[in-house]
N, C-alpha and C. Protein backbone atom coordinates (compact mmCIF):
# COMPACT_ATOMS: atom_id res chain seq x y z
N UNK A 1 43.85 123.13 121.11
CA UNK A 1 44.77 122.18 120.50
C UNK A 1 44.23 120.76 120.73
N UNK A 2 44.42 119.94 119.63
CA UNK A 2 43.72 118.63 119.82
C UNK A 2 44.61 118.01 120.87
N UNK A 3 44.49 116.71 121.25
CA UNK A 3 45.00 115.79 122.00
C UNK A 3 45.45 114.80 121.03
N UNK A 4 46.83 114.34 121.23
CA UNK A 4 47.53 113.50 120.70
C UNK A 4 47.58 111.97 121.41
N UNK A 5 47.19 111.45 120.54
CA UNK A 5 46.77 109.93 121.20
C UNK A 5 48.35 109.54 121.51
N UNK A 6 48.51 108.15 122.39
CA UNK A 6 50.08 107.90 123.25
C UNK A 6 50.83 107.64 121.99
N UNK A 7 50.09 106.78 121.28
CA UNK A 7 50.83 106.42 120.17
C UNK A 7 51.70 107.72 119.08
N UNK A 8 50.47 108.74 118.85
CA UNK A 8 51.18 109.77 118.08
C UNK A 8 52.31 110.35 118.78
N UNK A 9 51.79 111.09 120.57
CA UNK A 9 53.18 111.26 121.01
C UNK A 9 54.29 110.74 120.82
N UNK A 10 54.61 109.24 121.14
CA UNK A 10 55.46 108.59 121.27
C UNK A 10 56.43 108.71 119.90
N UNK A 11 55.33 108.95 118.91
CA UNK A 11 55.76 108.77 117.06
C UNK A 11 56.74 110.64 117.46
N UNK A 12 56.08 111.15 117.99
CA UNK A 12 56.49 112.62 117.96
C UNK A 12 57.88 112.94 118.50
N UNK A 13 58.02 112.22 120.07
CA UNK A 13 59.28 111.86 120.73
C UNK A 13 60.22 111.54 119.70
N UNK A 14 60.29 110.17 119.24
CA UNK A 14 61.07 109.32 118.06
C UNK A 14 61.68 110.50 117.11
N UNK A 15 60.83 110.72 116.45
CA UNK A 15 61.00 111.93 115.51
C UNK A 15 62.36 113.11 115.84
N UNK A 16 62.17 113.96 117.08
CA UNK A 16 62.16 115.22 117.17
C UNK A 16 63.82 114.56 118.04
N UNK A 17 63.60 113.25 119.07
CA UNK A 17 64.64 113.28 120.08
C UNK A 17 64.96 111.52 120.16
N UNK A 18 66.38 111.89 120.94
CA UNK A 18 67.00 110.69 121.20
C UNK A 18 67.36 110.13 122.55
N UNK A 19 67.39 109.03 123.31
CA UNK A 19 67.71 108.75 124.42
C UNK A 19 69.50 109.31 124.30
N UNK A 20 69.80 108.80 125.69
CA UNK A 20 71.43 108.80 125.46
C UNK A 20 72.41 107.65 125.00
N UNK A 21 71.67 106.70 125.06
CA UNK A 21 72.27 105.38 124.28
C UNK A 21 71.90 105.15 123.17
N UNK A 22 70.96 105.93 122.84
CA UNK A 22 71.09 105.98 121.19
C UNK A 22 71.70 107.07 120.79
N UNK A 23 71.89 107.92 121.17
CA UNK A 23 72.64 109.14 120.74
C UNK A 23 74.30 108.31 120.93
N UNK A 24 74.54 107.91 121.47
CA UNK A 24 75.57 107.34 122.16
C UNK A 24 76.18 106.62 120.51
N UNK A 25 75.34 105.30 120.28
CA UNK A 25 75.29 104.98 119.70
C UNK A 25 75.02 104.95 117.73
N UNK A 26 74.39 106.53 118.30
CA UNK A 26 74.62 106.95 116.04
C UNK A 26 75.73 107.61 116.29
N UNK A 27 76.65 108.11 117.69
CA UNK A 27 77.97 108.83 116.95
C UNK A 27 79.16 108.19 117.23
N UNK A 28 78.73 106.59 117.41
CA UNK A 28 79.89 105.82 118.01
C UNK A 28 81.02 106.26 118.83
N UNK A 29 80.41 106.55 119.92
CA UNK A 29 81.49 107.12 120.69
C UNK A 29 81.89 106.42 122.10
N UNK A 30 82.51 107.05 123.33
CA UNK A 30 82.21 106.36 124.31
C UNK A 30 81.37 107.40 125.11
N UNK A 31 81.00 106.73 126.62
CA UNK A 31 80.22 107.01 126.66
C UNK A 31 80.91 108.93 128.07
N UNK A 32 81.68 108.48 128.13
CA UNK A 32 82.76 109.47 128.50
C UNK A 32 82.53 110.62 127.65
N UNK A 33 83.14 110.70 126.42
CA UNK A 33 83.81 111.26 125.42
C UNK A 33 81.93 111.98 125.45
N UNK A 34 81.08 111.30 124.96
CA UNK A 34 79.26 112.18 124.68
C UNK A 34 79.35 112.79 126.04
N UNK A 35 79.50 112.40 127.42
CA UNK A 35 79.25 113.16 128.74
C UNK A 35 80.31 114.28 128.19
N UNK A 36 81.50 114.48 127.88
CA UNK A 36 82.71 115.73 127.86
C UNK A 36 81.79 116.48 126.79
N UNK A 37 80.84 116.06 126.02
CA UNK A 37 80.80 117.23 125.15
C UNK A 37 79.54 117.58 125.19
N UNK A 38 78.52 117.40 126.18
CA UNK A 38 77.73 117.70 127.48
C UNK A 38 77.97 118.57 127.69
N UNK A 39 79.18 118.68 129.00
CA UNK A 39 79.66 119.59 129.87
C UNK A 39 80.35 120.27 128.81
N UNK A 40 80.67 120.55 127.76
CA UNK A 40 81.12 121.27 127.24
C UNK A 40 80.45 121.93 126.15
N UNK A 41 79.20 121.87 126.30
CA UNK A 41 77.84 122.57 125.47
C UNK A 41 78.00 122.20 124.44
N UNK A 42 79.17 121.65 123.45
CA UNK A 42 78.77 121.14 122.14
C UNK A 42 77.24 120.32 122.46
N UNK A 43 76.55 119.73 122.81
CA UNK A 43 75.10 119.24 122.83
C UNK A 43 74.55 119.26 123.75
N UNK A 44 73.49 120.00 123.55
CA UNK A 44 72.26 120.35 124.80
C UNK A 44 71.45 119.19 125.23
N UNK A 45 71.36 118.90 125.98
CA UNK A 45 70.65 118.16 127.07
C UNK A 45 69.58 118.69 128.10
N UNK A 46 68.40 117.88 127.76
CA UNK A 46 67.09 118.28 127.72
C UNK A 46 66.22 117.51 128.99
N UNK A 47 66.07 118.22 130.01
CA UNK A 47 66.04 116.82 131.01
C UNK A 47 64.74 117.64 131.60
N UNK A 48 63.71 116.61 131.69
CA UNK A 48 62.47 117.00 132.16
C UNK A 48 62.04 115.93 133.21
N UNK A 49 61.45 115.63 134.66
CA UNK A 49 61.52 114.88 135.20
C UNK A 49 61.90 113.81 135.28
N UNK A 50 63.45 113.69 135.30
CA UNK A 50 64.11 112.60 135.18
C UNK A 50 64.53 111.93 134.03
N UNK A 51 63.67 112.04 133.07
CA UNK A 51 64.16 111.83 131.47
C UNK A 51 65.49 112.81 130.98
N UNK A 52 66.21 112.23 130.49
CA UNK A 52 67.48 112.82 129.44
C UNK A 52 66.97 112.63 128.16
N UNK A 53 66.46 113.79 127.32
CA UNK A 53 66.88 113.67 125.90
C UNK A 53 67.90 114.87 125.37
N UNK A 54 67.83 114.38 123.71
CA UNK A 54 68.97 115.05 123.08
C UNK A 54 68.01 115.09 121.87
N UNK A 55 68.39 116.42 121.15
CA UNK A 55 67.46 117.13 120.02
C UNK A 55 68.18 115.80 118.77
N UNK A 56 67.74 114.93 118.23
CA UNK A 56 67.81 114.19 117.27
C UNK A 56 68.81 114.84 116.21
N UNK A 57 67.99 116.31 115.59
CA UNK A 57 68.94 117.02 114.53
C UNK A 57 69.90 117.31 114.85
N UNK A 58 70.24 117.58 115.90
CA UNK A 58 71.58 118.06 117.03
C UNK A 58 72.78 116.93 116.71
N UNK A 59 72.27 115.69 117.30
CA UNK A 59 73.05 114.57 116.98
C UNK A 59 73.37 114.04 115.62
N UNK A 60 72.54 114.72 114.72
CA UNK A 60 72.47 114.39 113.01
C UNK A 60 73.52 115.24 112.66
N UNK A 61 73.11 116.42 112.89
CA UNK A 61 74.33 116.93 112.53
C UNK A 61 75.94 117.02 113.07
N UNK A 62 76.10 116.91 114.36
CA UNK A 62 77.47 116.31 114.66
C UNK A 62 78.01 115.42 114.30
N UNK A 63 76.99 114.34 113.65
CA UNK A 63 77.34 112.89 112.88
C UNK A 63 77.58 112.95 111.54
N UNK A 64 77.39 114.21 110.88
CA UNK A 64 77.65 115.06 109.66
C UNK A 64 79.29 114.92 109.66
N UNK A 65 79.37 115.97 110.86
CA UNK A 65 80.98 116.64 111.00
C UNK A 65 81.68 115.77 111.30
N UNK A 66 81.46 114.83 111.92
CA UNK A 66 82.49 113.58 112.90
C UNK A 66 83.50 113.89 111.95
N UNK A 67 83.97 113.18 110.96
CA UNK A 67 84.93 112.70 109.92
C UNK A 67 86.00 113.89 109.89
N UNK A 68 85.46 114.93 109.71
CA UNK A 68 86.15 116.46 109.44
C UNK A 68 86.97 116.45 111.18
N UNK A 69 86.07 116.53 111.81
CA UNK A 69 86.34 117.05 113.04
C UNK A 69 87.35 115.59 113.54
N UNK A 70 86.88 114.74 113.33
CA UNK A 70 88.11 113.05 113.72
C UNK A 70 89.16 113.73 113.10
N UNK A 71 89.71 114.04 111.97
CA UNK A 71 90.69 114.72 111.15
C UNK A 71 91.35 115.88 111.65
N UNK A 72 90.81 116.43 112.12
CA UNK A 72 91.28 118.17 112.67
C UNK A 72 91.72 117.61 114.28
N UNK A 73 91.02 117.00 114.90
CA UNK A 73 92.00 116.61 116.31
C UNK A 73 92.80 115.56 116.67
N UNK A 74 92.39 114.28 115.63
CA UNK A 74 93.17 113.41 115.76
C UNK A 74 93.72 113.05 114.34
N UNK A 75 94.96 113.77 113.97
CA UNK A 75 95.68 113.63 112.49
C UNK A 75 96.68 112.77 112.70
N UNK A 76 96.91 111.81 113.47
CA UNK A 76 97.56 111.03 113.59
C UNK A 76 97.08 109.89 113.14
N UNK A 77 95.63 109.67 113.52
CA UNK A 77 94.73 108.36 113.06
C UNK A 77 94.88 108.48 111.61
N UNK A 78 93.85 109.63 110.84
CA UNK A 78 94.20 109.93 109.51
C UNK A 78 95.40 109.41 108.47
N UNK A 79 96.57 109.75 109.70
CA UNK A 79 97.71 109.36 108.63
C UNK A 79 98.39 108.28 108.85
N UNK A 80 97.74 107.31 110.39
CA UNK A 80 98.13 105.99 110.34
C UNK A 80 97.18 104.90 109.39
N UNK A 81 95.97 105.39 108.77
CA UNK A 81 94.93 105.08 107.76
C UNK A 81 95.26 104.81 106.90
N UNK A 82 95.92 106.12 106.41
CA UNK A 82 96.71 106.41 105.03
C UNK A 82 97.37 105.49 104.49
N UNK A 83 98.55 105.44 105.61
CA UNK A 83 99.65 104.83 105.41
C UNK A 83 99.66 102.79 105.06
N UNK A 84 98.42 102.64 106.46
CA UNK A 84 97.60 101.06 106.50
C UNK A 84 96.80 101.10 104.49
N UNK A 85 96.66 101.78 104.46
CA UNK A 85 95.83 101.82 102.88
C UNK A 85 97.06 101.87 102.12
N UNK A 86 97.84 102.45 102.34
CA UNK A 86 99.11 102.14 101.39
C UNK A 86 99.76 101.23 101.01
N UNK A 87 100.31 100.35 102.30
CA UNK A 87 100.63 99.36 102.86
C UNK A 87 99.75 97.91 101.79
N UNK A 88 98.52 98.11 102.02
CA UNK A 88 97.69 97.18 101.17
C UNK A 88 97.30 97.20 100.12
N UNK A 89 98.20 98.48 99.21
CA UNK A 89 97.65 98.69 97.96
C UNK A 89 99.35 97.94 97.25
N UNK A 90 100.11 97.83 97.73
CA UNK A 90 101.64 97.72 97.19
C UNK A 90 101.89 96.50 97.61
């Protein structure tokens, strides 16, 4: 297998994975709420001497569902939305 110069690695890292403050940060969350769903295997966490990453597609796709899934546990927000959109249409 060839050897990947630092630069390609690094391009390879980027690609494939995410720190936790950027993961943090594409699913706007806190930083609580990403640790609960950690410990609760919704996202695997990848820790190799001291580094934390997170599979990039992993976080792509939970950032897919957010909206559905914001809706299905918190339907209260949804329909205080609604109602704020109503409110400003009349």
């Amino acid at each position: 297998m060839e050897c990947l110069s630092r630069k390609e690695q690094l391009e390879t890292l980027d690609r494939y994975f995410l720190s936790t403050t950027e993961a943090i940060n594409m699913l706007q969350i806190s930083r609580q709420n990403f640790y609960s769903l950690i410990s609760r295997n919704k996202i695997t966490r990848i820790k190799k001497d001291g580094a934390v990453l997170f599979f990039k597609d992993e976080i792509l796709d939970r950032l897919s569902n957010q909206p559905m899934l914001r809706t299905k546990y918190r339907p209260f927000e949804s329909r205080e939305e609604l109602e704020s959109k109503l409110q400003i249409t009349k």
